[in-house]
PDB file of N, CA and C in Angstrom:
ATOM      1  N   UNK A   1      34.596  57.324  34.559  1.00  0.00           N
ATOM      2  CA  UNK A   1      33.834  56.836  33.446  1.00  0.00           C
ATOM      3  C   UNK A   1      34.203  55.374  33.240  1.00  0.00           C
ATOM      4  N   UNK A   2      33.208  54.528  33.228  1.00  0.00           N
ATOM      5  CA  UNK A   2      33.742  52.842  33.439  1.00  0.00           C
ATOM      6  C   UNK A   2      33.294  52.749  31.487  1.00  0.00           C
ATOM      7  N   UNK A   3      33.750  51.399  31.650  1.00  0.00           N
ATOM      8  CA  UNK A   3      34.072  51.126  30.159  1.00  0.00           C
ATOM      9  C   UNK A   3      33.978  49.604  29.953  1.00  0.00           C
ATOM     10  N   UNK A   4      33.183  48.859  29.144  1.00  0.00           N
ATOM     11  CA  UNK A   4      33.949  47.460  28.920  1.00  0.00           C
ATOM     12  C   UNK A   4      34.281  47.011  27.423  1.00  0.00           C
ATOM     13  N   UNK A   5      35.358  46.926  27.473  1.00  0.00           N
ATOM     14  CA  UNK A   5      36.283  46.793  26.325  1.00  0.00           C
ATOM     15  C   UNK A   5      36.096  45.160  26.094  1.00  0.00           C
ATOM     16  N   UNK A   6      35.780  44.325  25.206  1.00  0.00           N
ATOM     17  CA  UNK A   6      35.855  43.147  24.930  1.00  0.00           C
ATOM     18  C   UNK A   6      37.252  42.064  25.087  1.00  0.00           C
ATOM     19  N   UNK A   7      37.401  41.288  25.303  1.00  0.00           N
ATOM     20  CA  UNK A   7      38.673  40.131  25.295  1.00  0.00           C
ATOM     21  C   UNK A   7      39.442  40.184  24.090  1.00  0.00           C
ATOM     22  N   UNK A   8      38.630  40.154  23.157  1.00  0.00           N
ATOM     23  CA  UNK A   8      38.964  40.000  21.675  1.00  0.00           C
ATOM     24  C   UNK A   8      38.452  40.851  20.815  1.00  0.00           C
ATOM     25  N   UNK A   9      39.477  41.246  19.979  1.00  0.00           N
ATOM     26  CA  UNK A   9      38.590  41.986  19.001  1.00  0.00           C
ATOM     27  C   UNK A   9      38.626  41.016  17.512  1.00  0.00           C
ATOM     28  N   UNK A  10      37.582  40.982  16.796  1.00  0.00           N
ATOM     29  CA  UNK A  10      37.533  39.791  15.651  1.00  0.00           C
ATOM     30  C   UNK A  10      37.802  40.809  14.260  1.00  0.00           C
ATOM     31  N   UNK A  11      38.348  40.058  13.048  1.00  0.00           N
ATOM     32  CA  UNK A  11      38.300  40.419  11.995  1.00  0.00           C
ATOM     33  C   UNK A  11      38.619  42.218  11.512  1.00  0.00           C
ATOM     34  N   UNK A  12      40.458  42.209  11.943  1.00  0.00           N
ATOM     35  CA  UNK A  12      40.321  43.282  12.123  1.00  0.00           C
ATOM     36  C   UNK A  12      42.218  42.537  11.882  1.00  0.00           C
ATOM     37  N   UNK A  13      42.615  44.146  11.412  1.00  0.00           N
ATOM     38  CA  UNK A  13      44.019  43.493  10.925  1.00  0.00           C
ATOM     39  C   UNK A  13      45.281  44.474  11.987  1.00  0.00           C
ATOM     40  N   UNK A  14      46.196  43.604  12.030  1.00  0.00           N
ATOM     41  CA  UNK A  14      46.657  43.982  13.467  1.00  0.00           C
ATOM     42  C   UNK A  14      48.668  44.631  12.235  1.00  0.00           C
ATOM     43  N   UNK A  15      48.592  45.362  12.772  1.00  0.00           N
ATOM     44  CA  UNK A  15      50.003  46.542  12.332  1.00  0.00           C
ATOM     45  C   UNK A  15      51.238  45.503  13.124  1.00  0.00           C
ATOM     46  N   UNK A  16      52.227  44.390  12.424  1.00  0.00           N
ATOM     47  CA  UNK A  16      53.035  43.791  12.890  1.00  0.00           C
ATOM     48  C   UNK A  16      53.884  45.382  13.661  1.00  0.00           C
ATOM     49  N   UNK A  17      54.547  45.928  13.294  1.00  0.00           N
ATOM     50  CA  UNK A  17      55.383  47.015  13.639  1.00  0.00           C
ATOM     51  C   UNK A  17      54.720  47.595  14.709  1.00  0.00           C
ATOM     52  N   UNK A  18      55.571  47.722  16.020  1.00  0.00           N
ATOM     53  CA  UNK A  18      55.364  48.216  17.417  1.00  0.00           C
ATOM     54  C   UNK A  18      55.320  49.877  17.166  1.00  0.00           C
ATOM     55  N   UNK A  19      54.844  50.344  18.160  1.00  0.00           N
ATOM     56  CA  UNK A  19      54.667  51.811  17.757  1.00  0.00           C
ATOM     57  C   UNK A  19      55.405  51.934  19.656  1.00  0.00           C
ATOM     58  N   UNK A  20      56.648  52.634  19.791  1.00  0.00           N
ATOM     59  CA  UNK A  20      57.170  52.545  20.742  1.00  0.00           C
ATOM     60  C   UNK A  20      57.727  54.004  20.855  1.00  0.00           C
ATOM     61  N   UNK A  21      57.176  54.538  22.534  1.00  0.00           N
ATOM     62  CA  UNK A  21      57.690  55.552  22.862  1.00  0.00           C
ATOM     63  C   UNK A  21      58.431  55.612  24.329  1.00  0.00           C
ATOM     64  N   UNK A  22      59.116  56.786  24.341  1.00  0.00           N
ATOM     65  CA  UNK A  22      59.633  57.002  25.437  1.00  0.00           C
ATOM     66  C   UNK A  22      60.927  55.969  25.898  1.00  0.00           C
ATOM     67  N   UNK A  23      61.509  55.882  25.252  1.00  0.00           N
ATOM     68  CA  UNK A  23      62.701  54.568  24.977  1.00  0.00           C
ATOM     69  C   UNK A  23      62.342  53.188  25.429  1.00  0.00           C
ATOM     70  N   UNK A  24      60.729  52.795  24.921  1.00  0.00           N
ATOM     71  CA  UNK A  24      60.388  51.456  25.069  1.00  0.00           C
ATOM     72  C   UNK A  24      59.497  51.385  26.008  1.00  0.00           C
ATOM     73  N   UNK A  25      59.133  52.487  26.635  1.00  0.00           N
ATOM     74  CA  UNK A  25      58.839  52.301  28.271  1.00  0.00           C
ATOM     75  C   UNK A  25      57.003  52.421  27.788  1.00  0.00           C
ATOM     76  N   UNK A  26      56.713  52.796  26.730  1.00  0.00           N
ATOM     77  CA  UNK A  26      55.649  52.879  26.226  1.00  0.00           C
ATOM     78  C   UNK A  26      55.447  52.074  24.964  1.00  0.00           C
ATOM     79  N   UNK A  27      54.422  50.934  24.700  1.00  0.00           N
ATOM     80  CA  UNK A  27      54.408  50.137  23.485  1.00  0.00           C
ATOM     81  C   UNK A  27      52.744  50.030  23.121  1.00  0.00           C
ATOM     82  N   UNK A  28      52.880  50.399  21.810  1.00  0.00           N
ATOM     83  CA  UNK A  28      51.488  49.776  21.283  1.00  0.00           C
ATOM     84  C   UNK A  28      51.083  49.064  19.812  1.00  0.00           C
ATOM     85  N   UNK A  29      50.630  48.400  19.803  1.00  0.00           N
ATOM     86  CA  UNK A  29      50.317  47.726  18.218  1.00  0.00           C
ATOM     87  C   UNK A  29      48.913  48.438  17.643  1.00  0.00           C
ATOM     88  N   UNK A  30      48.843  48.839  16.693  1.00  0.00           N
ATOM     89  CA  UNK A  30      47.685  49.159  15.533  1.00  0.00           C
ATOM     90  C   UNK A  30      46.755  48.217  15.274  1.00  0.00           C
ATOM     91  N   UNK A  31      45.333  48.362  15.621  1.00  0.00           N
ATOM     92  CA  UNK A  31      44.454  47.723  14.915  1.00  0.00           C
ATOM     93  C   UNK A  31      43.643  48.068  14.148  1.00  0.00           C
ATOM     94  N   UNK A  32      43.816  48.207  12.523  1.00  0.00           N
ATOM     95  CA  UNK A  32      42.739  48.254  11.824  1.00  0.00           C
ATOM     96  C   UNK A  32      41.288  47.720  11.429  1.00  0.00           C
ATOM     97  N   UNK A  33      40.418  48.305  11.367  1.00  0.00           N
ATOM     98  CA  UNK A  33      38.661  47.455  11.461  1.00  0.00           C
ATOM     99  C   UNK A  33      38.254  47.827   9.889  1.00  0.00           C
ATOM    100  N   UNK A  34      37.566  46.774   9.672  1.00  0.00           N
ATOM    101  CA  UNK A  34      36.296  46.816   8.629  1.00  0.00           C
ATOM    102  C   UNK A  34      36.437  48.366   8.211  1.00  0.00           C
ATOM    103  N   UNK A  35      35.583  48.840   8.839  1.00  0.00           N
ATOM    104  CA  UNK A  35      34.678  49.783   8.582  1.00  0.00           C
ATOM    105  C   UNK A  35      35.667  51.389   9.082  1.00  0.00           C
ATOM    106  N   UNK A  36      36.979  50.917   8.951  1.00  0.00           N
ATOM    107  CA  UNK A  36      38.094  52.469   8.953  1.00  0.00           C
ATOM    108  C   UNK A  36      38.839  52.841  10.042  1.00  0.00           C
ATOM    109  N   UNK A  37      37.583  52.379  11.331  1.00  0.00           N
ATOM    110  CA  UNK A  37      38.308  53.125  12.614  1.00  0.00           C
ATOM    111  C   UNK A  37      40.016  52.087  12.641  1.00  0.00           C
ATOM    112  N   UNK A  38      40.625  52.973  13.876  1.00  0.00           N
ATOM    113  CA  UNK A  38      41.407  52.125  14.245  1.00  0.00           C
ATOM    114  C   UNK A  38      41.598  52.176  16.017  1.00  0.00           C
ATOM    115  N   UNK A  39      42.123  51.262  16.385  1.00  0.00           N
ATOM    116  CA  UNK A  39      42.642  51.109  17.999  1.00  0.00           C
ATOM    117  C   UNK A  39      43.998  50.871  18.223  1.00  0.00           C
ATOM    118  N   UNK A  40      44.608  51.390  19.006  1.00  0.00           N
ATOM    119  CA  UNK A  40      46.090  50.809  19.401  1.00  0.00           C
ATOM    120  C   UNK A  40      46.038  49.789  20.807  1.00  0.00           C
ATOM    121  N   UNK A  41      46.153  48.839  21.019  1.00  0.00           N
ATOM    122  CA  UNK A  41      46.275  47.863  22.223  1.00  0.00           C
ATOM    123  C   UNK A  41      47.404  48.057  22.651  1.00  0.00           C
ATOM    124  N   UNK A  42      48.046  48.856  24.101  1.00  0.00           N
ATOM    125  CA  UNK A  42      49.362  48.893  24.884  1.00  0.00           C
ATOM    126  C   UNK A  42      49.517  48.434  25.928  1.00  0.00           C
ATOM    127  N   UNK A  43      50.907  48.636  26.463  1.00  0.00           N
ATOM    128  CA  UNK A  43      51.381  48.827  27.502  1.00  0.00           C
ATOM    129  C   UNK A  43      52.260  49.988  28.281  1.00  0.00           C
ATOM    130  N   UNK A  44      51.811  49.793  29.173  1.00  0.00           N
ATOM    131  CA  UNK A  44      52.611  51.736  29.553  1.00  0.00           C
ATOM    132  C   UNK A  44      53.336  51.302  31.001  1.00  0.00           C
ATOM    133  N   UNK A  45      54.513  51.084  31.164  1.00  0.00           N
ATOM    134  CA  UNK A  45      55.195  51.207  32.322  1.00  0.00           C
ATOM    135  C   UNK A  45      55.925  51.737  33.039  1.00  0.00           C
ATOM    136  N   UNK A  46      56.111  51.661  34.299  1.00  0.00           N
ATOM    137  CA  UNK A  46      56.076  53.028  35.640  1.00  0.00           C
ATOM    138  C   UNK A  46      56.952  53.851  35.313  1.00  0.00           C
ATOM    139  N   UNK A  47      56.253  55.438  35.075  1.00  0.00           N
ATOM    140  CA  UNK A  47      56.695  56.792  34.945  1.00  0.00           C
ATOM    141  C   UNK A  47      55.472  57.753  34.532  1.00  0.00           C
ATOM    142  N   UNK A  48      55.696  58.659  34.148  1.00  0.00           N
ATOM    143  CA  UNK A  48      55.149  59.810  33.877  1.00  0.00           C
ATOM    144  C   UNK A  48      55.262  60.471  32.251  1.00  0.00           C
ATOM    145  N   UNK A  49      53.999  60.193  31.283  1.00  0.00           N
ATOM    146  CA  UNK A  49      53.939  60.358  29.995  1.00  0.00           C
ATOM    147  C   UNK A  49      53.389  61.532  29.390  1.00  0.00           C
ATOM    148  N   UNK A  50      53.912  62.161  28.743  1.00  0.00           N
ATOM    149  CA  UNK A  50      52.902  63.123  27.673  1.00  0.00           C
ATOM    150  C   UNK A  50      52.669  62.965  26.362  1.00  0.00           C
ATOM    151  N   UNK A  51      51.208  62.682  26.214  1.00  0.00           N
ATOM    152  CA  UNK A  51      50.788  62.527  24.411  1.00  0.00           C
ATOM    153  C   UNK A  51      49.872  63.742  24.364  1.00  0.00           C
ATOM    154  N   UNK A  52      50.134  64.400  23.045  1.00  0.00           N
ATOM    155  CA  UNK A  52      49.714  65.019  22.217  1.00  0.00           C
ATOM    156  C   UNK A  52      48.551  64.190  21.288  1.00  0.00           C
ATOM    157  N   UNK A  53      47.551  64.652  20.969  1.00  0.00           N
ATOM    158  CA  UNK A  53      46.453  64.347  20.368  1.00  0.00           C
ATOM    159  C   UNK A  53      45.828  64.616  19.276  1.00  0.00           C
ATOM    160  N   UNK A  54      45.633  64.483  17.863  1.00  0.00           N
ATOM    161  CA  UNK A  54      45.460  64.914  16.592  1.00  0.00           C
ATOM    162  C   UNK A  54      43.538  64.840  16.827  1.00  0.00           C
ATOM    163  N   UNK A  55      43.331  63.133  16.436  1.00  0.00           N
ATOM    164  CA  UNK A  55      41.922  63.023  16.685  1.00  0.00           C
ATOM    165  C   UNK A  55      41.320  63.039  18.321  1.00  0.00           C
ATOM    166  N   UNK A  56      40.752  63.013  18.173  1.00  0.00           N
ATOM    167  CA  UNK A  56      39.887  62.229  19.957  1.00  0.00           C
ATOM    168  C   UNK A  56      40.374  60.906  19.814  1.00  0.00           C
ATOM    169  N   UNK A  57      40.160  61.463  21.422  1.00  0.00           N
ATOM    170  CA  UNK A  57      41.007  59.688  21.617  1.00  0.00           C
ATOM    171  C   UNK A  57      39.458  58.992  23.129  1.00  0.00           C
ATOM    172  N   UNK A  58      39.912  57.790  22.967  1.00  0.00           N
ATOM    173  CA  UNK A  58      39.428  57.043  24.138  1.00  0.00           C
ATOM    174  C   UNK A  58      40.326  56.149  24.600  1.00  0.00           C
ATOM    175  N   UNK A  59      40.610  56.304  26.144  1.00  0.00           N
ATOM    176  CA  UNK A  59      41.582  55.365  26.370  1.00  0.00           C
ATOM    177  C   UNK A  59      40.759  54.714  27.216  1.00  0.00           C
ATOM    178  N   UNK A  60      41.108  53.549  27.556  1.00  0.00           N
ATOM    179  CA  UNK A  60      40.193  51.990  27.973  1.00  0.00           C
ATOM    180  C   UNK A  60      41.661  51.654  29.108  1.00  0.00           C
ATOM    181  N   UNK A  61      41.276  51.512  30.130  1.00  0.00           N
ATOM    182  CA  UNK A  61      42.162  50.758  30.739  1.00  0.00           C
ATOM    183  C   UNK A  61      41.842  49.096  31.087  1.00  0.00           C
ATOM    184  N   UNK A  62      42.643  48.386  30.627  1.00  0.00           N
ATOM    185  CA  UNK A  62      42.483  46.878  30.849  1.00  0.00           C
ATOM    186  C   UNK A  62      43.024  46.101  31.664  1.00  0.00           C
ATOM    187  N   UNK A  63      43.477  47.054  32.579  1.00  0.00           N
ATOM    188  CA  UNK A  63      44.788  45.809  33.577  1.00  0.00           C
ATOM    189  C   UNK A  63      45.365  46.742  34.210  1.00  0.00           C
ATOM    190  N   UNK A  64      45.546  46.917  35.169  1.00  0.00           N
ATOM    191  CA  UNK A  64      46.409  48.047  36.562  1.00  0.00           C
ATOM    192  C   UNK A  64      46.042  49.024  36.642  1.00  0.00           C
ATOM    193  N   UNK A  65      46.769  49.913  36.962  1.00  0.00           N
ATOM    194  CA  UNK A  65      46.039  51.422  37.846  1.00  0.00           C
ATOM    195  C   UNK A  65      46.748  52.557  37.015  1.00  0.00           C
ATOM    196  N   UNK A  66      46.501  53.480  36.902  1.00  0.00           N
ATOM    197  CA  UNK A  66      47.226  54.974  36.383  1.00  0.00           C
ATOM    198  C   UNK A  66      46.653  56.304  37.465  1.00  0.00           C
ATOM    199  N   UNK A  67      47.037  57.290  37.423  1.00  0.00           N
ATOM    200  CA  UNK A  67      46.325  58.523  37.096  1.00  0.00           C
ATOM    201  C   UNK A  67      46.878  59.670  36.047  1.00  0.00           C
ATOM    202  N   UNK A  68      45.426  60.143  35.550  1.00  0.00           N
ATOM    203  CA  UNK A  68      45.740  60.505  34.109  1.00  0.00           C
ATOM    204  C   UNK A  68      44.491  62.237  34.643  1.00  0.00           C
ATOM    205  N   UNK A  69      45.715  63.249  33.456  1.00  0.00           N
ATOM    206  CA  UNK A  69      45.160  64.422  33.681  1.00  0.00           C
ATOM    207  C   UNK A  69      45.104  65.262  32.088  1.00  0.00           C
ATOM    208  N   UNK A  70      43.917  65.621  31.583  1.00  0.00           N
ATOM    209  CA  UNK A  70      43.622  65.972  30.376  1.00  0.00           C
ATOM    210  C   UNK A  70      44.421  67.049  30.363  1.00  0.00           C
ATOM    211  N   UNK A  71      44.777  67.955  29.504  1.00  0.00           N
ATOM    212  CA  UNK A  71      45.200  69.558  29.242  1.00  0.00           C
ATOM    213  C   UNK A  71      44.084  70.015  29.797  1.00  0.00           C
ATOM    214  N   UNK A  72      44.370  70.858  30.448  1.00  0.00           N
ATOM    215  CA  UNK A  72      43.241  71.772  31.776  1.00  0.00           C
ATOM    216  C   UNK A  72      42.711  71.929  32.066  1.00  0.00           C
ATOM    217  N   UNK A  73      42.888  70.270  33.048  1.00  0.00           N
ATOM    218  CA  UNK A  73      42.523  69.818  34.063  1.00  0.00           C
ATOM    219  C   UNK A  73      43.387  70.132  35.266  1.00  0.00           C
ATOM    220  N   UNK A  74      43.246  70.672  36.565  1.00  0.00           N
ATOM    221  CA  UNK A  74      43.913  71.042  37.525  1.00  0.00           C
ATOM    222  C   UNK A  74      44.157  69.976  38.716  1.00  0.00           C
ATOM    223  N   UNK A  75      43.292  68.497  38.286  1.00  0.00           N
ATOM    224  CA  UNK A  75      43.479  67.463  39.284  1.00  0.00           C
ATOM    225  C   UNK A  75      43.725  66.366  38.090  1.00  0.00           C
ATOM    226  N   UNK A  76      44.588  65.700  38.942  1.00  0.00           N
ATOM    227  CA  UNK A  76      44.713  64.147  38.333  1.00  0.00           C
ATOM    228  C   UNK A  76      43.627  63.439  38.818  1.00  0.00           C
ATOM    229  N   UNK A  77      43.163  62.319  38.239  1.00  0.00           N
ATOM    230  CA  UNK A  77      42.476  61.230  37.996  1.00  0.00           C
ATOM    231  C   UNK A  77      42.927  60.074  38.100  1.00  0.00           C
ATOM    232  N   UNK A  78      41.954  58.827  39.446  1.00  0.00           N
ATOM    233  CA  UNK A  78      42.881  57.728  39.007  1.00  0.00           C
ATOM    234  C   UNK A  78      42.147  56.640  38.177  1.00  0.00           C
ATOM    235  N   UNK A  79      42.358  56.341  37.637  1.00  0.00           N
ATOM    236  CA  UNK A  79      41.945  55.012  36.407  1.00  0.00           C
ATOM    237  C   UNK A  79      42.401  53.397  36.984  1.00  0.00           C
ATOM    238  N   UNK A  80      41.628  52.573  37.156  1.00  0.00           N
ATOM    239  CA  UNK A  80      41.747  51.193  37.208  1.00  0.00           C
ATOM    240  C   UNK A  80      41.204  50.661  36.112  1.00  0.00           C
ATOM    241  N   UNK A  81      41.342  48.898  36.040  1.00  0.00           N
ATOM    242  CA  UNK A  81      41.034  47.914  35.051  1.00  0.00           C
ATOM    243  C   UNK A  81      39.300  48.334  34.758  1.00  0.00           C
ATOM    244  N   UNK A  82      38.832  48.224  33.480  1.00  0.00           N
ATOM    245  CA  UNK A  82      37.812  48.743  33.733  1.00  0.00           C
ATOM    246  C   UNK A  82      37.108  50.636  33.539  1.00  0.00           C
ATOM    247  N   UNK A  83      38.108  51.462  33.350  1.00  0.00           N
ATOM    248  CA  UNK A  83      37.700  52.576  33.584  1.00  0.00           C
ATOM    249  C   UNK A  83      38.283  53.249  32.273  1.00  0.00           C
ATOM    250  N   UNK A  84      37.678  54.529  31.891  1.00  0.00           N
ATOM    251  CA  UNK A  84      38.331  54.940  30.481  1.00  0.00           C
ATOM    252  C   UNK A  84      37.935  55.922  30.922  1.00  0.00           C
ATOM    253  N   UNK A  85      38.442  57.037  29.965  1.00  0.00           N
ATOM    254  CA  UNK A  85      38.806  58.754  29.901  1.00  0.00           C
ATOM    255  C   UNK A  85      38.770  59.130  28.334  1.00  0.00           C
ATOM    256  N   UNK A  86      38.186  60.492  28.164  1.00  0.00           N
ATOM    257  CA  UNK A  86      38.469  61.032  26.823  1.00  0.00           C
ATOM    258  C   UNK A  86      39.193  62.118  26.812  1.00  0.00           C
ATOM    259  N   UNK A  87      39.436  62.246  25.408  1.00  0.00           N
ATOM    260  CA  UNK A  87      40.895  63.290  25.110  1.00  0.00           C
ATOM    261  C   UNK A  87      40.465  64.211  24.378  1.00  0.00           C
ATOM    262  N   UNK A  88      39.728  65.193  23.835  1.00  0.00           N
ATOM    263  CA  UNK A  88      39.596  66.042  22.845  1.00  0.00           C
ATOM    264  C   UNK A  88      40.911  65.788  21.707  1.00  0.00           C
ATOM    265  N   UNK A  89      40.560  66.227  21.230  1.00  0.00           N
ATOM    266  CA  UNK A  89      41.236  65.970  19.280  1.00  0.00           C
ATOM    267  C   UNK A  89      42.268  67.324  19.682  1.00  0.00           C
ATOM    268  N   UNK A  90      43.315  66.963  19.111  1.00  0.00           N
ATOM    269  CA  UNK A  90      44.463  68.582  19.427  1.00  0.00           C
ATOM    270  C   UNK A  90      44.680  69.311  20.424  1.00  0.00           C
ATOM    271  N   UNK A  91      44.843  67.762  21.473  1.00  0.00           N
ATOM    272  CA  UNK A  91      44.864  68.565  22.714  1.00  0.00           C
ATOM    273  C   UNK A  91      45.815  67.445  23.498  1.00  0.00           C
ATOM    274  N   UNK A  92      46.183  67.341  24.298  1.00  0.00           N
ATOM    275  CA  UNK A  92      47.312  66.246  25.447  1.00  0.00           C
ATOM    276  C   UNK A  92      46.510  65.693  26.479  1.00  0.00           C
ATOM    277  N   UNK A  93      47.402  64.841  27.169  1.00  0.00           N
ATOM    278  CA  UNK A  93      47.554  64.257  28.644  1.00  0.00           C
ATOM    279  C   UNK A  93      48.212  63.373  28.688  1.00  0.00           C
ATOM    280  N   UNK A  94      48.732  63.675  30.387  1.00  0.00           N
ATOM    281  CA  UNK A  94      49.634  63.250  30.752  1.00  0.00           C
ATOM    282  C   UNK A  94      48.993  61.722  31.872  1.00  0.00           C
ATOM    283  N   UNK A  95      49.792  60.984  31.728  1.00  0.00           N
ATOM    284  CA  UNK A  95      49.727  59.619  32.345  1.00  0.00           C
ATOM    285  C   UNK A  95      50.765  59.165  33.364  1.00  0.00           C
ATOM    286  N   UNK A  96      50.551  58.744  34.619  1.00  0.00           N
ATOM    287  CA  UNK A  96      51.268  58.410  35.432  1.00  0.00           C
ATOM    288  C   UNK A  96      50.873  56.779  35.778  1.00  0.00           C
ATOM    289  N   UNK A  97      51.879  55.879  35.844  1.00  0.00           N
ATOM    290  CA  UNK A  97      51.555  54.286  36.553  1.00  0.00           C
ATOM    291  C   UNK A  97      52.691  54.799  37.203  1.00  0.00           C
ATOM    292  N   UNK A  98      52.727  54.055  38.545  1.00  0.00           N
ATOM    293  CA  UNK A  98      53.278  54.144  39.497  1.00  0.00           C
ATOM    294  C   UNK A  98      54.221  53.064  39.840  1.00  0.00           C
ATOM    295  N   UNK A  99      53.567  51.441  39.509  1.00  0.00           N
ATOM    296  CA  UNK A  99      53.737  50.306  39.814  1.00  0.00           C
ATOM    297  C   UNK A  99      53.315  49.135  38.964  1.00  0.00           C
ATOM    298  N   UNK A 100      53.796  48.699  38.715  1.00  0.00           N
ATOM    299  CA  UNK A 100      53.474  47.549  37.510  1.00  0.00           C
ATOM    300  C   UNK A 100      52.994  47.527  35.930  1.00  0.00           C
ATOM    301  N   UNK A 101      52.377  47.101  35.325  1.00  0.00           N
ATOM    302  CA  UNK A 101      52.076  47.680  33.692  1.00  0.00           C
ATOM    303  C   UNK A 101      50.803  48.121  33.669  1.00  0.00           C
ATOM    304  N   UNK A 102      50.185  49.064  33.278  1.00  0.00           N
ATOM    305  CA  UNK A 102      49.108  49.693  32.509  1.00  0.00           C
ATOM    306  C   UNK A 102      48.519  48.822  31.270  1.00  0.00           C
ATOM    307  N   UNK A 103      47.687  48.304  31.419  1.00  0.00           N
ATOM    308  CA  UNK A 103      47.709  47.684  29.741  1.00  0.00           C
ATOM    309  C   UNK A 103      46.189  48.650  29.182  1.00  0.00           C
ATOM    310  N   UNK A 104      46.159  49.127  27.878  1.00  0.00           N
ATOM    311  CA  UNK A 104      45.000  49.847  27.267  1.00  0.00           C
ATOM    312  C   UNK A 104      44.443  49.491  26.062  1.00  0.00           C
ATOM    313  N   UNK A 105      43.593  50.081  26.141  1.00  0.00           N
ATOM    314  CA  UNK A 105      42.881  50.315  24.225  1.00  0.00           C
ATOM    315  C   UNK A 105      42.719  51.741  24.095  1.00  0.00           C
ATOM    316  N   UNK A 106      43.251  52.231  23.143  1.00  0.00           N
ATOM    317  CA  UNK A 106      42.973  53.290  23.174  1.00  0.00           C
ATOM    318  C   UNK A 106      42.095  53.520  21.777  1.00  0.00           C
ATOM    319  N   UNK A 107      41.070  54.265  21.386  1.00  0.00           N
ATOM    320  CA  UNK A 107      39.930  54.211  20.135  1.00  0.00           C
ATOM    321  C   UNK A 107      40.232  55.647  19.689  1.00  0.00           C
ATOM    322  N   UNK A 108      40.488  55.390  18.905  1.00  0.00           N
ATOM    323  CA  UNK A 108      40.433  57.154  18.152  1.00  0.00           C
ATOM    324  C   UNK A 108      39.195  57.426  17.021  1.00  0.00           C
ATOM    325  N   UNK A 109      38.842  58.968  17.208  1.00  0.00           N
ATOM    326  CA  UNK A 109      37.689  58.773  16.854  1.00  0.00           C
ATOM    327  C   UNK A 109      37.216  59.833  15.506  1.00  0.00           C
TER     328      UNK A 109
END
């Protein structure tokens, strides 16, 4: 599923406080919008992640490679710059980069 995520996002208030998992190896900042939604802008570097999911999510990949596998799904997926995936609401997946940083948007919905 390809995706294009904009350069910038305008008029929209950004969460100073890092939201950091996995002892750092995972980082993202909060962006609040106008109109309620929010986005987290990260970085995810080389290993193997599991998030748990409240709302739907959309993740946006903006920069390097992953493969990423929803809760049951029986194949991984690989994701480049450019490509996004959805998450059902109360549900996981797991994320693998292999080599260099992952950078994302992720949209919750």
């Amino acid at each position: 599923m390809s995706s294009r995520v904009p350069e910038c996002f305008e008029q929209v208030t950004a969460v100073v406080k890092a939201n950091l998992f996995f002892e750092g190896k995972v980082a993202s900042h909060t962006l609040l919008f106008p109109d309620g939604t929010k986005k987290t802008l990260g970085l995810i570097y080389p290993g193997v992640y599991t998030f748990n999911t409240g709302a739907p999510e959309r993740m946006e990949i903006t920069s390097g490679s992953s493969k990423a596998k929803v809760a049951g799904a029986s194949d991984w997926t690989g994701y480049s710059a450019g490509a996004a995936f959805d998450v059902p609401g109360n549900s996981s997946f797991e994320i693998s980069v292999e080599e260099g940083v992952l950078e994302y948007v992720c949209s919750f919905r």
